[in-house]
C-alpha atoms as a PDB file:
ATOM      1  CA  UNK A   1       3.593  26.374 -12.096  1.00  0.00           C
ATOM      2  CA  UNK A   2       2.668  22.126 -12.066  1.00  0.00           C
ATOM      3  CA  UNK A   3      -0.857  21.466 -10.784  1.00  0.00           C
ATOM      4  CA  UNK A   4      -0.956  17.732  -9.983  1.00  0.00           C
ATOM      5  CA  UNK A   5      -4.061  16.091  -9.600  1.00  0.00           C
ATOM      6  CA  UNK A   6      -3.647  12.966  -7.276  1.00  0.00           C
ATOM      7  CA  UNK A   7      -5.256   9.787  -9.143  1.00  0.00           C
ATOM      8  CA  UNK A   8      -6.124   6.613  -7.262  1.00  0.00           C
ATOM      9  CA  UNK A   9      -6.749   3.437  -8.879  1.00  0.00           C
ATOM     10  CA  UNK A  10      -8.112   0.185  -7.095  1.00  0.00           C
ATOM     11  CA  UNK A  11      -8.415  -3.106  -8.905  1.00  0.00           C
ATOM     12  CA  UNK A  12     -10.705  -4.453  -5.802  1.00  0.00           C
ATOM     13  CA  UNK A  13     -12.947  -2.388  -3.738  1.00  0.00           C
ATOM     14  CA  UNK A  14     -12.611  -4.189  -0.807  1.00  0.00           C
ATOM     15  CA  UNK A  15      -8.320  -3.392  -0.271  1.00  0.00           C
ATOM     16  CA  UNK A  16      -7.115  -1.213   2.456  1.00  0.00           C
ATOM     17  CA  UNK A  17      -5.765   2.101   0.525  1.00  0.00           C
ATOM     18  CA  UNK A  18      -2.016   0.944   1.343  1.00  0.00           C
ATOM     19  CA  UNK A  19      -2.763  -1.085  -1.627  1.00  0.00           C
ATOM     20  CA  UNK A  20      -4.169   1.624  -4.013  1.00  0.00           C
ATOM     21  CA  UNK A  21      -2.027   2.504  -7.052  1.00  0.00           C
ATOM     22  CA  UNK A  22      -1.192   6.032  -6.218  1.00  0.00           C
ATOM     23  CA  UNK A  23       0.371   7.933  -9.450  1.00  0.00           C
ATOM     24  CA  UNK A  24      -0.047  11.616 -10.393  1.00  0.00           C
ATOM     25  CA  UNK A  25      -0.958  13.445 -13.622  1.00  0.00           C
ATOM     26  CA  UNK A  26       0.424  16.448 -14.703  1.00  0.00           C
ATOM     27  CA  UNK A  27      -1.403  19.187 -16.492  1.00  0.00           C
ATOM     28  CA  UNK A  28      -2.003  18.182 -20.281  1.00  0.00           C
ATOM     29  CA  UNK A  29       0.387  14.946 -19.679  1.00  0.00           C
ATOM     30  CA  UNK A  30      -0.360  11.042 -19.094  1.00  0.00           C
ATOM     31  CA  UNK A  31      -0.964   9.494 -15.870  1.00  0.00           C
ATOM     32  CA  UNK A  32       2.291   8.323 -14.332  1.00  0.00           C
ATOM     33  CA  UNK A  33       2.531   6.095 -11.176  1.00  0.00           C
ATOM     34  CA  UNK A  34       4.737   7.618  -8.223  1.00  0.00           C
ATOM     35  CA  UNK A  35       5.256  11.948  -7.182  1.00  0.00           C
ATOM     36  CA  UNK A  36       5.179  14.229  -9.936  1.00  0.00           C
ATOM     37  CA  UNK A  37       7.996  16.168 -10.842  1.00  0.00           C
ATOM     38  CA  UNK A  38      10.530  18.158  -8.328  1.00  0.00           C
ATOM     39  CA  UNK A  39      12.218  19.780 -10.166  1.00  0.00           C
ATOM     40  CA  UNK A  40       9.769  23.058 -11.226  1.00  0.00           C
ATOM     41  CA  UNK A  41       9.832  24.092  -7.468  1.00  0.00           C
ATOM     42  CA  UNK A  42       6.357  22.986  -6.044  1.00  0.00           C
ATOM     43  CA  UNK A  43       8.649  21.180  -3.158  1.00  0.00           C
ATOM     44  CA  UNK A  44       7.914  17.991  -1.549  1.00  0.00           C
ATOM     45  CA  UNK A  45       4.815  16.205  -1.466  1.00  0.00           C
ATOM     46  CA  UNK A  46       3.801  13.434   1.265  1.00  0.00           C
ATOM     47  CA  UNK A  47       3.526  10.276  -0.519  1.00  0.00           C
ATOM     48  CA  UNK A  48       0.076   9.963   0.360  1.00  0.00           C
ATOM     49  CA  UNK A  49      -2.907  12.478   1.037  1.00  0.00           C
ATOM     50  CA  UNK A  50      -3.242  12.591   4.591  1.00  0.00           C
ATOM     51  CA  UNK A  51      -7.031  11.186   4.209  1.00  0.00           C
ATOM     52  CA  UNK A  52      -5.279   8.359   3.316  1.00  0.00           C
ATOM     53  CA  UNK A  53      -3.153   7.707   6.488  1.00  0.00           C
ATOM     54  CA  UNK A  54      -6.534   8.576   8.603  1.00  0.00           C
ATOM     55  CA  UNK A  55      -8.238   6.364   6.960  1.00  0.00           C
ATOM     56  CA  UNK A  56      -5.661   3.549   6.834  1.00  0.00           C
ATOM     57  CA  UNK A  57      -6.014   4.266  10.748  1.00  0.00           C
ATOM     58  CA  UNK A  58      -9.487   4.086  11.264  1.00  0.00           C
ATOM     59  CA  UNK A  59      -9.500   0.488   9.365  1.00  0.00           C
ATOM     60  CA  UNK A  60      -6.715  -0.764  11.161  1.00  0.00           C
ATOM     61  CA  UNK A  61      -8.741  -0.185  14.608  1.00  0.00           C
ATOM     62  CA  UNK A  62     -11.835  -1.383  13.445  1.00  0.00           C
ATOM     63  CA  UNK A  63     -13.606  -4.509  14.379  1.00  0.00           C
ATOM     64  CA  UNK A  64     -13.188  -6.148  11.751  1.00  0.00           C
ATOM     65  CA  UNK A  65      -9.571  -5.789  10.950  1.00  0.00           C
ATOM     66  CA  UNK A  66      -9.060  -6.964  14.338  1.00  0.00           C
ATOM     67  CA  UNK A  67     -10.772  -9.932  14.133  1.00  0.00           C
ATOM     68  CA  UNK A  68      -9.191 -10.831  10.887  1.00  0.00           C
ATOM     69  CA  UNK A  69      -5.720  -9.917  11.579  1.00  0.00           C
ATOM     70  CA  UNK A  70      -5.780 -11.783  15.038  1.00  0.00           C
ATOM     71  CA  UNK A  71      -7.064 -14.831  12.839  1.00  0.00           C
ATOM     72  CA  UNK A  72      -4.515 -14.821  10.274  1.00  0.00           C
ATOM     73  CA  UNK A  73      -1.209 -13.565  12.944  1.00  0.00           C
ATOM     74  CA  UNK A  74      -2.588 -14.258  16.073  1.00  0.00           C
ATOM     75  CA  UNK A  75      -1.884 -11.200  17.943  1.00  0.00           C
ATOM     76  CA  UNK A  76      -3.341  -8.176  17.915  1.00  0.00           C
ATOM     77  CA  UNK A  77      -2.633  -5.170  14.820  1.00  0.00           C
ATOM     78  CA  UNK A  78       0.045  -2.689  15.194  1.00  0.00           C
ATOM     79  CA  UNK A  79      -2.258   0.778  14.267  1.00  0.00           C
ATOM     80  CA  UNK A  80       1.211   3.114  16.133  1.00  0.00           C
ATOM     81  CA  UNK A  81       2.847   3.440  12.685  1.00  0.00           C
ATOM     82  CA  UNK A  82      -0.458   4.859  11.034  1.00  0.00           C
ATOM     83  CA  UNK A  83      -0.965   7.050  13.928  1.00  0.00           C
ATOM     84  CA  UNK A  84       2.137   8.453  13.981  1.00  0.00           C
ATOM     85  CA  UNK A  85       2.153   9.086  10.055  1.00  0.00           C
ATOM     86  CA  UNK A  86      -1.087  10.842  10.407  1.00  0.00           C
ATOM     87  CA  UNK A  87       0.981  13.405  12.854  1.00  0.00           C
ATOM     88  CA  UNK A  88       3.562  13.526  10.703  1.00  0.00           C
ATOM     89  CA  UNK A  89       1.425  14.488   7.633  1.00  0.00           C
ATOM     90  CA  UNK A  90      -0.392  17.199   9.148  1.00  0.00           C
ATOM     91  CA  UNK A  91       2.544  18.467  10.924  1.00  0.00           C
ATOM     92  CA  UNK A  92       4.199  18.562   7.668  1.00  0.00           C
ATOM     93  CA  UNK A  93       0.976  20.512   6.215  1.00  0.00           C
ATOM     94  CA  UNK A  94       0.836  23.130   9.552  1.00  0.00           C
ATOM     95  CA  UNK A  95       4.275  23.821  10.010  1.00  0.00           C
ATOM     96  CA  UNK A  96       6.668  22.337   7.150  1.00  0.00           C
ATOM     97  CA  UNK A  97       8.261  20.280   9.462  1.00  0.00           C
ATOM     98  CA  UNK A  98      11.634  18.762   8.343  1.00  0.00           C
ATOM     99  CA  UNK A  99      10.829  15.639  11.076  1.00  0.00           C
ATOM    100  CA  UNK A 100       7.966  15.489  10.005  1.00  0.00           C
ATOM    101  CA  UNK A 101       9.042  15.517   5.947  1.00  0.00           C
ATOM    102  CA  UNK A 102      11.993  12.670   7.622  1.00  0.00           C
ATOM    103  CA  UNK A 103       9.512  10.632   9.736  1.00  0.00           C
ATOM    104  CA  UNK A 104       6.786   9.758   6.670  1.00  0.00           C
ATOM    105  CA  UNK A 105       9.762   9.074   3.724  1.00  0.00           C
ATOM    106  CA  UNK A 106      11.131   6.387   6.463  1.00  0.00           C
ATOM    107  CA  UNK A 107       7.709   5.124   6.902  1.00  0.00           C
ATOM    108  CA  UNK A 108       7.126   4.852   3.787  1.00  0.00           C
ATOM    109  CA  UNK A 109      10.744   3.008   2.740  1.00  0.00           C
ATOM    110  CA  UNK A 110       9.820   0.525   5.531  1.00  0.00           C
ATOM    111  CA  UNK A 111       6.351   0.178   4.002  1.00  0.00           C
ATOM    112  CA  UNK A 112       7.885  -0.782   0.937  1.00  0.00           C
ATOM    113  CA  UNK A 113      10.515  -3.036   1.648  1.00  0.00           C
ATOM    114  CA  UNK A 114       8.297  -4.778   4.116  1.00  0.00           C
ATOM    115  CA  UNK A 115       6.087  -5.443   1.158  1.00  0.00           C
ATOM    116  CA  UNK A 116       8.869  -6.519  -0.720  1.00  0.00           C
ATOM    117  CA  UNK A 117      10.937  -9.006   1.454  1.00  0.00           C
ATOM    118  CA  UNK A 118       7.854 -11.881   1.268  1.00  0.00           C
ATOM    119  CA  UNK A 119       8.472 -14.389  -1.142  1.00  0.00           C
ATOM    120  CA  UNK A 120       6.302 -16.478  -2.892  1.00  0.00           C
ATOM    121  CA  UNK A 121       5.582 -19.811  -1.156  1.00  0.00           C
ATOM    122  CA  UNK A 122       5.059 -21.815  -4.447  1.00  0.00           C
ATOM    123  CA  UNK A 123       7.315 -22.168  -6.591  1.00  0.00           C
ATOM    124  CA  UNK A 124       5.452 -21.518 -10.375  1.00  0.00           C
ATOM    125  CA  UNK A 125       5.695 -24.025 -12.769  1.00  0.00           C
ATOM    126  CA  UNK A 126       7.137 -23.837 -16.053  1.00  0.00           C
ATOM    127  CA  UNK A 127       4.732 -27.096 -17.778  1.00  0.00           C
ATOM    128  CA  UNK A 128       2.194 -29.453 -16.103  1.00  0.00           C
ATOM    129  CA  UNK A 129       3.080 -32.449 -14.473  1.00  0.00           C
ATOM    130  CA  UNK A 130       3.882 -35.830 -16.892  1.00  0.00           C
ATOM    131  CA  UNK A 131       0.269 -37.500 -15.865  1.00  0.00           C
ATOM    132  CA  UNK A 132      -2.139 -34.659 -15.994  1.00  0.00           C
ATOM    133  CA  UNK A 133      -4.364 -36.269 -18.210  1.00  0.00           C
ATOM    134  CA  UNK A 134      -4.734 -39.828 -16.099  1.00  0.00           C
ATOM    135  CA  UNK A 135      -7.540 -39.531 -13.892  1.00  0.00           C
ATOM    136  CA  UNK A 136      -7.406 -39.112 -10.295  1.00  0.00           C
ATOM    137  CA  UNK A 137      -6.575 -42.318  -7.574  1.00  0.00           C
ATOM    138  CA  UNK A 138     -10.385 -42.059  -6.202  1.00  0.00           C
ATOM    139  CA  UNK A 139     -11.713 -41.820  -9.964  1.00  0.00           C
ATOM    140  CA  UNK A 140      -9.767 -45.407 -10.725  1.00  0.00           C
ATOM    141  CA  UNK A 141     -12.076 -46.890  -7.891  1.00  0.00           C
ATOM    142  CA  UNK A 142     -15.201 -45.949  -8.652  1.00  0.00           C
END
């Protein structure tokens, strides 16, 4: 039998928990990002606790994230997709729901390739510019 403790890292403490590093470690092995193992039988895990897709709820409905997201999109959050996943999950933890198992791995792959499909807007640069060291058009006037 595989206990797996759930382990949750956060770089910042003010992110949303959709950007948490969620990993798992294993009894007497190293923390690995990702599910644990399959394979010994302990069937499938959601990706995420539950209290995670509540919680990722609550913010998205807050004040706050409102306000914020309205600035930055201009139009209102969609908090469906977090509501719905909360169903799912504790569906999935009631009854062992095989929608409910489908529903949150499609969320999830959308999640992720959502995250994915921005690119970066600058382009990084490989040296700096020729002139770096000249000083700057209003410092030649002065």
């Amino acid at each position: 039998m595989c206990r797996c403790l759930l382990v949750i890292l956060s770089v910042d403490h003010e992110v949303p928990l959709s950007s948490f590093i969620i990993g798992w470690r294993t009894d007497g092995r190293a923390w690995r990002p990702g599910r644990p193992d399959m394979a010994d039988g302990s069937g499938w895990q959601p990706p995420r606790p539950c209290e995670a897709y509540r919680a990722e709820w609550k913010l998205c409905r807050s004040a706050r994230h409102f306000l914020h997201h309205y600035y930055v999109h201009g139009e209102r959050p969609a908090c469906e997709q977090w509501r719905r996943d909360l169903a799912s999950c504790r569906d999935w933890e009631e009854r062992r729901s095989a929608e409910a198992q489908q529903s949150l791995c499609e969320s999830e792959r959308a999640r992720v390739r959502a995250a994915r499909k921005h690119i970066l807007v600058w382009a990084p640069r490989q040296s700096p510019p020729p002139d770096w060291h000249l000083p700057l058009p209003q410092e030649k006037d002065e």
